[in-house]
Protein backbone atom coordinates (compact mmCIF):
# COMPACT_ATOMS: atom_id res chain seq x y z
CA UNK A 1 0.00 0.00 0.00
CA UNK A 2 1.46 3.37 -1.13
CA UNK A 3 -0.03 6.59 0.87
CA UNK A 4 0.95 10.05 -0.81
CA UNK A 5 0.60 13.78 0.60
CA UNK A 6 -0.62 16.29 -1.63
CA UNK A 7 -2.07 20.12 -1.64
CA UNK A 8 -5.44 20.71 -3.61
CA UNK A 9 -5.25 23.53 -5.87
CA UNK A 10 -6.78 24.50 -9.05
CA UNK A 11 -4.07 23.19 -11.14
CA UNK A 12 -4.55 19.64 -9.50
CA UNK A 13 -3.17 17.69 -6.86
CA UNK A 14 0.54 18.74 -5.98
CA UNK A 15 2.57 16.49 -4.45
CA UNK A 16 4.38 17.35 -0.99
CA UNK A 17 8.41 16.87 -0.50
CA UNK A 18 10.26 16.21 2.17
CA UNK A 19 11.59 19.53 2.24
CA UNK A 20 7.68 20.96 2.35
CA UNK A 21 6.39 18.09 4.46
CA UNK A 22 9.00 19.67 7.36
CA UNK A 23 7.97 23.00 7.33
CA UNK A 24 5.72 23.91 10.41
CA UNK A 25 2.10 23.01 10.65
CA UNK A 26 -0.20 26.67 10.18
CA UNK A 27 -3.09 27.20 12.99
CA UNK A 28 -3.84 29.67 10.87
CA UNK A 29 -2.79 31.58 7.25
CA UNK A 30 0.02 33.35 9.25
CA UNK A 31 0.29 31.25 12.81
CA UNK A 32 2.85 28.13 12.78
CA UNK A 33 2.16 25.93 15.37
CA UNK A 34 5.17 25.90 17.90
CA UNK A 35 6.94 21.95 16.92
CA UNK A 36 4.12 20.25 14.77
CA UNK A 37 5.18 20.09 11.11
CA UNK A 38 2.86 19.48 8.09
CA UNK A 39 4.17 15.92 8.08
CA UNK A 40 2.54 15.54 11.42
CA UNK A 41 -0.44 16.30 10.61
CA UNK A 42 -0.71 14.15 7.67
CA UNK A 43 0.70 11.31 9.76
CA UNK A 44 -2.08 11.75 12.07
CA UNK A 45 -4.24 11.69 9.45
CA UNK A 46 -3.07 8.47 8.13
CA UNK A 47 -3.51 6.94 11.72
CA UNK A 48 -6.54 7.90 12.34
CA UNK A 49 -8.34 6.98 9.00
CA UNK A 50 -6.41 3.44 9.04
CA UNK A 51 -6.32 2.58 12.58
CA UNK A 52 -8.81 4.43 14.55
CA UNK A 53 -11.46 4.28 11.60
CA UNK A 54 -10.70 1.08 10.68
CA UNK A 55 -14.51 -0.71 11.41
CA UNK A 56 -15.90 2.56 10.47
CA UNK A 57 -13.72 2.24 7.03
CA UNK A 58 -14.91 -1.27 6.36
CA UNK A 59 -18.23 -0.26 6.05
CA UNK A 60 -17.88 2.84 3.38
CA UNK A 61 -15.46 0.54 1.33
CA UNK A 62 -17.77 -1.67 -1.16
CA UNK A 63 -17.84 -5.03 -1.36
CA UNK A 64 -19.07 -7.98 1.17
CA UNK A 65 -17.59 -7.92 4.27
CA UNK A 66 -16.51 -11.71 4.69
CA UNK A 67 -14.74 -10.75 0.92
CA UNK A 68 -12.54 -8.70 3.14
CA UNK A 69 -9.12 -8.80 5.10
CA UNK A 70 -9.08 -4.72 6.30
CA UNK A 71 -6.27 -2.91 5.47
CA UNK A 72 -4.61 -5.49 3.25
CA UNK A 73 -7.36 -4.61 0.38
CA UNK A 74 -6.14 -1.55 0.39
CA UNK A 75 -4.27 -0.63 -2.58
CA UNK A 76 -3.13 3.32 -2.55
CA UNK A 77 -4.53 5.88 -0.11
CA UNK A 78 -3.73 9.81 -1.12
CA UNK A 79 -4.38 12.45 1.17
CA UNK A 80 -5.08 15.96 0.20
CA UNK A 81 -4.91 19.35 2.52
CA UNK A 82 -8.04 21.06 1.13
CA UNK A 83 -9.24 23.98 3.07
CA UNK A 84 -7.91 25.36 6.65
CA UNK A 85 -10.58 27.70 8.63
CA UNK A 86 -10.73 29.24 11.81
CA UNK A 87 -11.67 26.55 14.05
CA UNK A 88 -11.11 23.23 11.51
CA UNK A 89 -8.24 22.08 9.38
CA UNK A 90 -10.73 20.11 6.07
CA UNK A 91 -8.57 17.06 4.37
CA UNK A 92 -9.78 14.70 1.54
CA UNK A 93 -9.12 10.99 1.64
CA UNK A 94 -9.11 8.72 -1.21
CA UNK A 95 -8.80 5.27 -1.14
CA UNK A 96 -8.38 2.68 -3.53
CA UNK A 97 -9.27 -1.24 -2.84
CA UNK A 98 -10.47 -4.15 -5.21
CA UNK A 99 -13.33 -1.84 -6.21
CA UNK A 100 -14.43 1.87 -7.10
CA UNK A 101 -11.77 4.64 -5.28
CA UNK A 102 -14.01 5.68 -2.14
CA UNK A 103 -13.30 9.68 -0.76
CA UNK A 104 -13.98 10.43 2.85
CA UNK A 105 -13.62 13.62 4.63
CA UNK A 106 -11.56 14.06 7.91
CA UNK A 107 -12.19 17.43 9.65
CA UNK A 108 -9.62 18.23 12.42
CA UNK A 109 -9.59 20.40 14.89
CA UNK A 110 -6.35 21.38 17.43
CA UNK A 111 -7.30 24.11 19.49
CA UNK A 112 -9.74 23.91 23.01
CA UNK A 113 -12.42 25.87 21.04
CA UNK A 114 -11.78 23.82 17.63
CA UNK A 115 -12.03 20.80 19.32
CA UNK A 116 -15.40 21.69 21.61
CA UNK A 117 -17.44 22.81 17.74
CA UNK A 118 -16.06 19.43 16.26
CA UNK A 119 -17.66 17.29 18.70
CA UNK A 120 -20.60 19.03 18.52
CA UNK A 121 -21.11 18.85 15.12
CA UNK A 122 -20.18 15.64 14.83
CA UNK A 123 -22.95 14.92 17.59
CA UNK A 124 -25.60 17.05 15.37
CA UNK A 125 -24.65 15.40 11.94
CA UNK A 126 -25.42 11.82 13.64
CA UNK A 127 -28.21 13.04 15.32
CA UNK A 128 -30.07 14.51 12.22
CA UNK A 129 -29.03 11.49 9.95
CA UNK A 130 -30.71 9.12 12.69
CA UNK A 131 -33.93 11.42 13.32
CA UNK A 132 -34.63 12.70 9.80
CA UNK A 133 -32.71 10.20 7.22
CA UNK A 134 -32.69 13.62 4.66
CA UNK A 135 -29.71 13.07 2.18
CA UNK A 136 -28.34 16.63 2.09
CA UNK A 137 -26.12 16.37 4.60
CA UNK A 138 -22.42 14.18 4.64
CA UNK A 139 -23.06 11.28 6.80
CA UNK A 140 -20.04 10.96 9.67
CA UNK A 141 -18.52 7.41 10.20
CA UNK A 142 -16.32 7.84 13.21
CA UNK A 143 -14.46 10.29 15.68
CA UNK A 144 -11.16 10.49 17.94
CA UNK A 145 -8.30 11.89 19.12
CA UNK A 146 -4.56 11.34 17.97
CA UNK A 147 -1.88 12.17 19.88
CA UNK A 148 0.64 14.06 17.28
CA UNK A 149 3.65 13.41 16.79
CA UNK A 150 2.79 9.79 17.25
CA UNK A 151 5.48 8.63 19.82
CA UNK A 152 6.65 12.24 20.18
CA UNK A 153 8.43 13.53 23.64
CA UNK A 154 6.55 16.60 22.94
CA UNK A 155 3.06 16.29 21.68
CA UNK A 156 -0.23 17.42 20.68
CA UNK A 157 -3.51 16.16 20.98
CA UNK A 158 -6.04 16.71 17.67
CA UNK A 159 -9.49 16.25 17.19
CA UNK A 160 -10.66 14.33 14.13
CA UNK A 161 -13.84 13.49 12.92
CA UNK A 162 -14.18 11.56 9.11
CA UNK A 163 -17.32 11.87 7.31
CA UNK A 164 -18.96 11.42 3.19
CA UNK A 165 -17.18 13.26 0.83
CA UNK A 166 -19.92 15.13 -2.08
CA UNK A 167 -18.08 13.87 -5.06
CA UNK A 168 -18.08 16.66 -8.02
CA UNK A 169 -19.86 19.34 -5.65
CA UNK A 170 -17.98 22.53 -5.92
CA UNK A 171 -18.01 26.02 -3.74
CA UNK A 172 -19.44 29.18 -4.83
CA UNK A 173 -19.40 33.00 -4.12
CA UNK A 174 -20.37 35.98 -4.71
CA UNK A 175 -18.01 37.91 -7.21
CA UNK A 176 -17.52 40.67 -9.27
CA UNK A 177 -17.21 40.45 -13.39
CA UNK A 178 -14.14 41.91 -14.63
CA UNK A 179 -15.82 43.19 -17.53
CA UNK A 180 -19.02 44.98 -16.08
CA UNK A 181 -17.95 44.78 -12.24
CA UNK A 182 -21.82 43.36 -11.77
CA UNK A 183 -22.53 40.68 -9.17
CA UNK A 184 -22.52 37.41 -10.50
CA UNK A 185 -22.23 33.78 -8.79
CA UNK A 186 -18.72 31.93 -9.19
CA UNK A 187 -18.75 27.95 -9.12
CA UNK A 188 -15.33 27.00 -8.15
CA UNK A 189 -15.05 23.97 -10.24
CA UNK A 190 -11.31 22.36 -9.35
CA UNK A 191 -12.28 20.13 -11.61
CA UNK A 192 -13.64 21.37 -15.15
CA UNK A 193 -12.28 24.89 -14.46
CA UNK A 194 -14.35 28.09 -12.44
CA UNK A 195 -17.40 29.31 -14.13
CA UNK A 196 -19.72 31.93 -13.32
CA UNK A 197 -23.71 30.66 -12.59
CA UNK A 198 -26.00 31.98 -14.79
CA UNK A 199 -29.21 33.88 -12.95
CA UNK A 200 -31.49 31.09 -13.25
CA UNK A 201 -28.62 28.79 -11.61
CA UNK A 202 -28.07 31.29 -9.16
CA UNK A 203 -31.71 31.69 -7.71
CA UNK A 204 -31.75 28.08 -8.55
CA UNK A 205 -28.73 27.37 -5.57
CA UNK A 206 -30.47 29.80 -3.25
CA UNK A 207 -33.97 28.25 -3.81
CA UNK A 208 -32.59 24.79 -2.67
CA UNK A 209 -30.62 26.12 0.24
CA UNK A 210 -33.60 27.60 1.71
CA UNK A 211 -35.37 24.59 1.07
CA UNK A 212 -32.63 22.50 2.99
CA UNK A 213 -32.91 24.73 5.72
CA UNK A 214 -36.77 24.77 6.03
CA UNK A 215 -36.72 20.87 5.81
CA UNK A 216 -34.51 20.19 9.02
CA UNK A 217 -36.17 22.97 10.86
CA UNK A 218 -38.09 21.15 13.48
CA UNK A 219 -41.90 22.77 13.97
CA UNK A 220 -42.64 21.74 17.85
CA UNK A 221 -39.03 22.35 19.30
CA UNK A 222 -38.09 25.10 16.80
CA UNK A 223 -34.61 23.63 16.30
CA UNK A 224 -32.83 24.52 13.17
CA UNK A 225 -29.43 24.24 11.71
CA UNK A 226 -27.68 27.03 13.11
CA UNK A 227 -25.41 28.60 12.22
CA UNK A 228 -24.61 28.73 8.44
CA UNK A 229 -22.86 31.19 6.38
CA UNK A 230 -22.56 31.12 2.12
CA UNK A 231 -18.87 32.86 3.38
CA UNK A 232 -17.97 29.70 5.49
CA UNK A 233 -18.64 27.59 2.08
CA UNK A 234 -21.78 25.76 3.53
CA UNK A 235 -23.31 24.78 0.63
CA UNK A 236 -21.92 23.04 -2.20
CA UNK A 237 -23.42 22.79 -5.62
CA UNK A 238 -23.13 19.95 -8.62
CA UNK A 239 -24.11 21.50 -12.09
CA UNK A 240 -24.88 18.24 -14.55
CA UNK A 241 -27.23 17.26 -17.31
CA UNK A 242 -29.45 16.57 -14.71
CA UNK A 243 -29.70 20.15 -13.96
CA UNK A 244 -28.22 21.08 -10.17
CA UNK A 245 -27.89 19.98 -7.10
CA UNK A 246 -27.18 21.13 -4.01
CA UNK A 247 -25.77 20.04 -0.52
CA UNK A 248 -25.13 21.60 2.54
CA UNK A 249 -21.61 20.66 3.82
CA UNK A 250 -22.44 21.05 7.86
CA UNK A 251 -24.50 21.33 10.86
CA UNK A 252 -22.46 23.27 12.91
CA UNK A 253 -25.30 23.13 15.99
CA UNK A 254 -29.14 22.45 16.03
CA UNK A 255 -31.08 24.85 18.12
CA UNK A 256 -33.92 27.02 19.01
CA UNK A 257 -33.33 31.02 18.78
CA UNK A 258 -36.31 32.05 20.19
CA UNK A 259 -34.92 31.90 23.42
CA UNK A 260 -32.72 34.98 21.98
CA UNK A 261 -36.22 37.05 21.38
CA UNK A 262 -38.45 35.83 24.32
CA UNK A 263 -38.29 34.04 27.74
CA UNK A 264 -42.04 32.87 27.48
CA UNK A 265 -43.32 29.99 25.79
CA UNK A 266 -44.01 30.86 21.96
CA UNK A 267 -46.60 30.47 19.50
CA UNK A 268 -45.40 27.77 16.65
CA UNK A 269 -46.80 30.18 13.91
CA UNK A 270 -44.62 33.54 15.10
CA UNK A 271 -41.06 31.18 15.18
CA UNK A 272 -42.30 30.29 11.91
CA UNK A 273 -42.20 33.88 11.35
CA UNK A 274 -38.62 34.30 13.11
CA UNK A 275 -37.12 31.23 11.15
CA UNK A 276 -38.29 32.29 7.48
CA UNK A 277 -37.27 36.36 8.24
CA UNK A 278 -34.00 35.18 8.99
CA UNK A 279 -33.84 32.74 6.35
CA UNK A 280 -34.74 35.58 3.68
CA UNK A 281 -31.67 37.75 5.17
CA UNK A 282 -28.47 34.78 5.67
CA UNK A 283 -29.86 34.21 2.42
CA UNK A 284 -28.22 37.77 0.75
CA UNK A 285 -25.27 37.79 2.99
CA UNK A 286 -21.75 36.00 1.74
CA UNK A 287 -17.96 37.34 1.44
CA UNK A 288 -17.28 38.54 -2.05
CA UNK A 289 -14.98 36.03 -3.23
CA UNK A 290 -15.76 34.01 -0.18
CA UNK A 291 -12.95 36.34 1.84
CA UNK A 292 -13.22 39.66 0.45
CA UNK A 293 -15.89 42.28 1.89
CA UNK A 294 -19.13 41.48 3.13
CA UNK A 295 -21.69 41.28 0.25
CA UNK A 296 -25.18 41.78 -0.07
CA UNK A 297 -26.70 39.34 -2.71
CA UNK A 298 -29.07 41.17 -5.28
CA UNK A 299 -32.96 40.82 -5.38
CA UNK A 300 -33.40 37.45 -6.83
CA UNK A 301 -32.22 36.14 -3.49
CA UNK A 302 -35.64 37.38 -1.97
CA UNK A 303 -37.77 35.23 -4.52
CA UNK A 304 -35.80 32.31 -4.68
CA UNK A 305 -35.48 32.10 -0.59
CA UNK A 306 -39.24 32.36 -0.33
CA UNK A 307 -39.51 29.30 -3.18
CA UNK A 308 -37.31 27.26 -1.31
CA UNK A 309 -39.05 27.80 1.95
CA UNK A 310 -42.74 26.77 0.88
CA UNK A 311 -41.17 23.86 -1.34
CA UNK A 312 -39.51 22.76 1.85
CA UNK A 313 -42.77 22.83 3.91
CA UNK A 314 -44.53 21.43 1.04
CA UNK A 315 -42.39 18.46 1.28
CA UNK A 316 -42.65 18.32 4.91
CA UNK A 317 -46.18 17.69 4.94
CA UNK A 318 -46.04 14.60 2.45
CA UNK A 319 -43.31 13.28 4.97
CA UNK A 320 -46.04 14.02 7.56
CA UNK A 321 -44.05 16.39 9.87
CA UNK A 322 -46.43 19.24 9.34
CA UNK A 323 -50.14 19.26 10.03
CA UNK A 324 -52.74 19.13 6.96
CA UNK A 325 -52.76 22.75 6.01
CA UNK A 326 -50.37 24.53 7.92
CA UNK A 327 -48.57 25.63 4.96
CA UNK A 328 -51.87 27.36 4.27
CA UNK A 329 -52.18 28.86 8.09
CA UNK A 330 -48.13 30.34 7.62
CA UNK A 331 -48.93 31.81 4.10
CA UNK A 332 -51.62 33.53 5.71
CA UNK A 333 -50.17 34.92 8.41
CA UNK A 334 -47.13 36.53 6.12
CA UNK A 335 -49.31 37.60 4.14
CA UNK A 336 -51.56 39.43 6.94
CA UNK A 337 -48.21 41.39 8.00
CA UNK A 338 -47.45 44.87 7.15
CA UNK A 339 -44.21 46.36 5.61
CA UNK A 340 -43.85 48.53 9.14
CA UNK A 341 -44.55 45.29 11.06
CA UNK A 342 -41.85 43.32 9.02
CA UNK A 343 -39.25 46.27 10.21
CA UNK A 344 -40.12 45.93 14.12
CA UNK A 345 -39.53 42.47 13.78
CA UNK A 346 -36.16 42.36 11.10
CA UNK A 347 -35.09 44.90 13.58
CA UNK A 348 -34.68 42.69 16.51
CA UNK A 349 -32.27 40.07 14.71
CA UNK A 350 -29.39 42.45 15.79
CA UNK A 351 -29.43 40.17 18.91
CA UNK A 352 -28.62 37.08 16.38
CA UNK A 353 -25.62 39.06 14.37
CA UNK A 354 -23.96 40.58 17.46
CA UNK A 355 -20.69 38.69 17.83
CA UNK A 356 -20.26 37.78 14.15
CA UNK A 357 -19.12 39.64 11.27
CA UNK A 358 -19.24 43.18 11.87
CA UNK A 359 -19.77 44.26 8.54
CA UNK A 360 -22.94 42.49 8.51
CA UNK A 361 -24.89 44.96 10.92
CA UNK A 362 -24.52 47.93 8.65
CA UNK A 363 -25.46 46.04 5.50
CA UNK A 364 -28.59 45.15 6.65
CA UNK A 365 -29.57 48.08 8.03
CA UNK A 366 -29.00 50.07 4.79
CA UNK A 367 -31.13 47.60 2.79
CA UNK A 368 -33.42 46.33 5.07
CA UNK A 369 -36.41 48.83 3.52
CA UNK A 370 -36.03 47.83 -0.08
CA UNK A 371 -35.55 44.21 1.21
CA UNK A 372 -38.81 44.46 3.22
CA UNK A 373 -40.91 45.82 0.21
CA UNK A 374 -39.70 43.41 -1.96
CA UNK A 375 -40.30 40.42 -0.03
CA UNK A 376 -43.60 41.81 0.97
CA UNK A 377 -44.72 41.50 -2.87
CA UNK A 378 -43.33 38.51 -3.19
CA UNK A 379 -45.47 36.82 -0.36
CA UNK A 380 -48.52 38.51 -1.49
CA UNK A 381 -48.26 37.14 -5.00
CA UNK A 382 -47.97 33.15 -3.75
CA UNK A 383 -50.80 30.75 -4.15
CA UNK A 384 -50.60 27.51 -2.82
């Protein structure tokens, strides 16, 4: 069995050295770690997905299980640095037995606060796969820790968690067209080459999202995956024959945040409210480029948000998680509120953005009128 380090870029794979493999592990862009090396961390990597996941490994591999005798099916494994963020460190891992190459993902995590979010969302993915069964998040096989530099004198202690990989399911962001500077949608394809969305694929990835979203929303506890950012590369897209696809990457935490708004008990219909308000604003918010300014996405965002959310309830009550008309009672409802009434409440969510991106605050504020009038058309023209 051969096992080979590599970088992900948009070129393709590039292969690490010796002399690159020694250089020191980054906590972040500019922050080496004090003794770990990059080397480490793929060696960790490598333990943990062939030792620590090994039962977990046997059952994403294909093929009968009494065919098998573990690691000795396995033929090549390459594993490829893809993404560091704030908190997580993302790797790809391909592995080739007797059959079809199989990709997982291995998160990994190295600092106290890092390593508290990766349990959790380990816990949530599990959780939602076993109470819902939806397919639109990466199922998670196993989790541990690995003490790094295996054998080391001096060592530290990661997190990792290894999940599904969505084969051919790209990020996007908002960006600017050299030629006209207007806002346009930017699939980052590493493997056919970047291309920008057209608008109907654009509203097309925003109407799905909010779908997503409105699906794992849970309508007697008010729990909801939160919190998700287009900037943070949530949701992934495939573009195909087939037309698109979409897939969101994470569940980062599952809660209520009504409890942010009131300390009495709430009516189900006004967090219905709460949940698709919010919805119609993290909807228009992403990083231009996914690291450049804060961006506000343009108007389509309002009608393809408010799609998504009445497909998603739509399909909700065929899965018989929403009462008989209730879709009915909620279009009602938005539909009863005024513009001026829309604005007391969108003015409240400061208590959800406090603490995040600062930029954000401003951005809303500034558009929050137009916003409101816009969406306020676009409820009043549904029928269900």
């Amino acid at each position: 069995m051969t096992v080979t380090y590599l970088f992900s870029s948009p070129e393709g794979d590039i292969p690490l050295s010796p002399e690159i493999l020694r250089k020191p592990f980054l906590l972040k862009p500019s922050v080496p770690h004090s003794f770990l090396t990059l080397k480490d961390y793929f060696d960790a990597i490598r333990h943990f997905v062939l030792k620590d996941c090994s039962k977990a490994l046997s059952r994403v591999l294909k093929g009968p299980p009494e065919e098998r005798t573990g690691r000795d099916d396995l033929r090549e494994v390459r594993i490829r640095s893809e993404k560091h963020g704030s908190l997580y460190h993302l790797a790809s891992v391909e592995i080739f037995d007797r059959d079809k190459p199989v990709k997982l993902t291995v998160s990994s995590a190295v600092s106290q606060e890092g390593k508290g979010c990766l349990a959790r969302e380990y816990e949530t993915l599990k959780g939602l796969h076993d109470a819902l069964d939806l397919p639109y998040l990466p199922r998670v096989y196993a989790k541990g820790e690995i003490e790094c530099p295996v054998g080391g004198k001096k060592t530290e202690t990661f997190v990792m968690m290894s999940g599904e990989w969505f084969e051919d399911y790209h990020e996007w962001h908002i960006t600017r067209d050299r030629e006209n500077q207007r806002q346009r949608v930017l699939i980052w394809d590493l493997k056919d080459g970047h291309r920008y969305a057209s608008e109907g694929e654009a509203c097309e990835i925003l109407r799905q999202a909010s779908r997503i979203l409105t699906l794992y929303h849970d309508p007697e506890t008010f729990k909801q995956i939160y919190p998700w950012h287009h900037a943070a590369g949530d949701f992934v897209v495939k573009t195909g024959e087939d037309g698109i696809h979409v897939r969101l990457t994470t569940a980062r935490d599952y809660r209520s945040i009504m409890d942010l708004f009131s300390k009495e008990a709430v009516h189900p219909m006004i967090a219905w409210v709460y949940f698709f308000l919010n919805l119609t604003l993290k909807m228009r918010l992403d990083r231009l480029d996914g690291v450049g300014e804060t961006v506000w996405v343009e108007d389509y965002a309002i009608g393809a948000a408010t799609a998504g959310f009445f497909e998603g309830l739509s399909a909700m009550k065929k899965a018989g998680r929403l009462q008989y008309g209730m879709e009915n009672e909620i279009l009602a409802l938005f539909q009863t509120i005024s513009e001026a009434e829309f604005e007391r409440i969108f003015r409240s969510f400061h208590l959800l953005y406090e603490g995040g991106d600062p930029a954000e605050i401003p951005l809303l504020q500034a558009n929050l009128k137009n916003h409101i009038r816009i969406l306020v058309q676009a409820l009043r023209a549904i029928r269900l």
